[in-house]
Structures are given as C-alpha cells and as structure tokens.
Protein backbone atom coordinates (compact mmCIF):
# COMPACT_ATOMS: atom_id res chain seq x y z
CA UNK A 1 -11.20 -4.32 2.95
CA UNK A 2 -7.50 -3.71 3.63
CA UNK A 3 -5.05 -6.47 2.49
CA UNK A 4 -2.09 -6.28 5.54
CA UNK A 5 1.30 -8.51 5.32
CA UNK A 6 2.65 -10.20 8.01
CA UNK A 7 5.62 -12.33 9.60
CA UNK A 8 5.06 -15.50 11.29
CA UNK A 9 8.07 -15.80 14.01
CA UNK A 10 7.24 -18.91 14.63
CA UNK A 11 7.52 -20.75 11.06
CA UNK A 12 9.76 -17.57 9.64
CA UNK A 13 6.79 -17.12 6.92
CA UNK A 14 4.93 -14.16 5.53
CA UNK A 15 1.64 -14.13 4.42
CA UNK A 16 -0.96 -11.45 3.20
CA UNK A 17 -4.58 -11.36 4.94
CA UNK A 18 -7.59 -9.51 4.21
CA UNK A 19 -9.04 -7.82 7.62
CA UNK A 20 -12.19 -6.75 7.74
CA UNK A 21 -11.69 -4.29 10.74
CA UNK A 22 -8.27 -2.54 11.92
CA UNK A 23 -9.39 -3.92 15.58
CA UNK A 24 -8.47 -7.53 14.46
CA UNK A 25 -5.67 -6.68 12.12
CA UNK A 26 -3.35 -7.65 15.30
CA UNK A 27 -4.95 -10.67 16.17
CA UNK A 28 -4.39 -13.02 12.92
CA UNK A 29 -2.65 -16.41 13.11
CA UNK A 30 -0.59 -17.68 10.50
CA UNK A 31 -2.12 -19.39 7.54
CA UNK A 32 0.67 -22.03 7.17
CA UNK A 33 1.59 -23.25 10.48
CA UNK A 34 -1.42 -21.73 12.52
CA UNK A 35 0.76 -19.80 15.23
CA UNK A 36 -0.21 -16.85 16.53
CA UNK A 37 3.40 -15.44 17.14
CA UNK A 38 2.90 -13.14 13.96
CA UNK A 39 3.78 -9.56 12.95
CA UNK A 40 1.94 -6.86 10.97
CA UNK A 41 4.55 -5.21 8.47
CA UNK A 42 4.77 -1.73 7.35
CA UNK A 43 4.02 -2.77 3.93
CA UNK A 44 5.06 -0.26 0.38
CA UNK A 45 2.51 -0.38 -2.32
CA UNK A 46 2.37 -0.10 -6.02
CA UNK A 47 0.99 2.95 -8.36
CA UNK A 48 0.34 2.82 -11.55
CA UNK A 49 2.35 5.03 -14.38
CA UNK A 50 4.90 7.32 -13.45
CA UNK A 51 6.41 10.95 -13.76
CA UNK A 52 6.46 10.74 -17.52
CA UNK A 53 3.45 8.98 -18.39
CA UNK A 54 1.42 11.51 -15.73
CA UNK A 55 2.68 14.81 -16.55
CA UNK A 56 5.61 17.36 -18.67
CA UNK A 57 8.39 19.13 -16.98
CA UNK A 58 5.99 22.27 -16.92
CA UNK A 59 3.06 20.69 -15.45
CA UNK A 60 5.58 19.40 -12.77
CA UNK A 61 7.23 22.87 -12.72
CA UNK A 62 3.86 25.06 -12.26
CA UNK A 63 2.30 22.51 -10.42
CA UNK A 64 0.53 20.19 -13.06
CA UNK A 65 -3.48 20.49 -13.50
CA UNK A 66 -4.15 22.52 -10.53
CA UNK A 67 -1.74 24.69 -11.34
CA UNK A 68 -3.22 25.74 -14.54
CA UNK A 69 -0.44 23.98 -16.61
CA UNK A 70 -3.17 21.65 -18.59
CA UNK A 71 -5.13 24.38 -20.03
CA UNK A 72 -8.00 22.77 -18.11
CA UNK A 73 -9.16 25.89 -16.48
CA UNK A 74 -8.60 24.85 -13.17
C-alpha cells in the first residue's frame, strides 16, 4: 500500500496517508482540519547504504555484479 504526502491549503499542513488504490490517492481530506482543499506532493524517498558501502571503484567502473566485477560469474 503506497504511503503519499500531501499539503492541506486550507490549514497550510502536510500529512502522509496510506491509499489503498491510486484512483483515490486524489480524493483524501486532511487529517487535521478535515478540508478537502489538499495536494498530493512529488515526494523523494530514502535508500539504504550508499556508493561505498554497495560497491569499489571497479565494480562501479566495469559495471558492478553484472558486469562481472564480483567474481560472481554473472
């Protein structure tokens, strides 16, 4: 179930909901002051480890584990 963020215009609040279907995701109200003059945001998410902690300069380079970098065989 997709978590979306939103912008309530009318109490200048944003909120997160769950929505269950991407039909709907348009037609929440606000949590806090009930209005329904809110906006879906583009929203950035969050990964977990980075460039270092994923892969060397060569992996990166020749294309990490698909590339045959790893020794993996792949």
């Amino acid at each position: 179930m997709p978590l979306y963020e939103y912008h309530c215009s009318d109490c200048d609040t944003r909120f997160d909901a769950l929505v269950r279907n991407l039909a709907v995701a348009d037609e929440v109200s606000c949590r806090h002051c009930s209005g329904d003059n809110v906006q879906r945001l583009v929203s950035s998410f969050g990964t977990v480890g980075g460039y270092d902690d994923q892969m060397t300069a060569e992996q990166a380079r020749t294309g990490g584990c698909c590339g045959g970098a790893c020794g993996c065989g792949h």
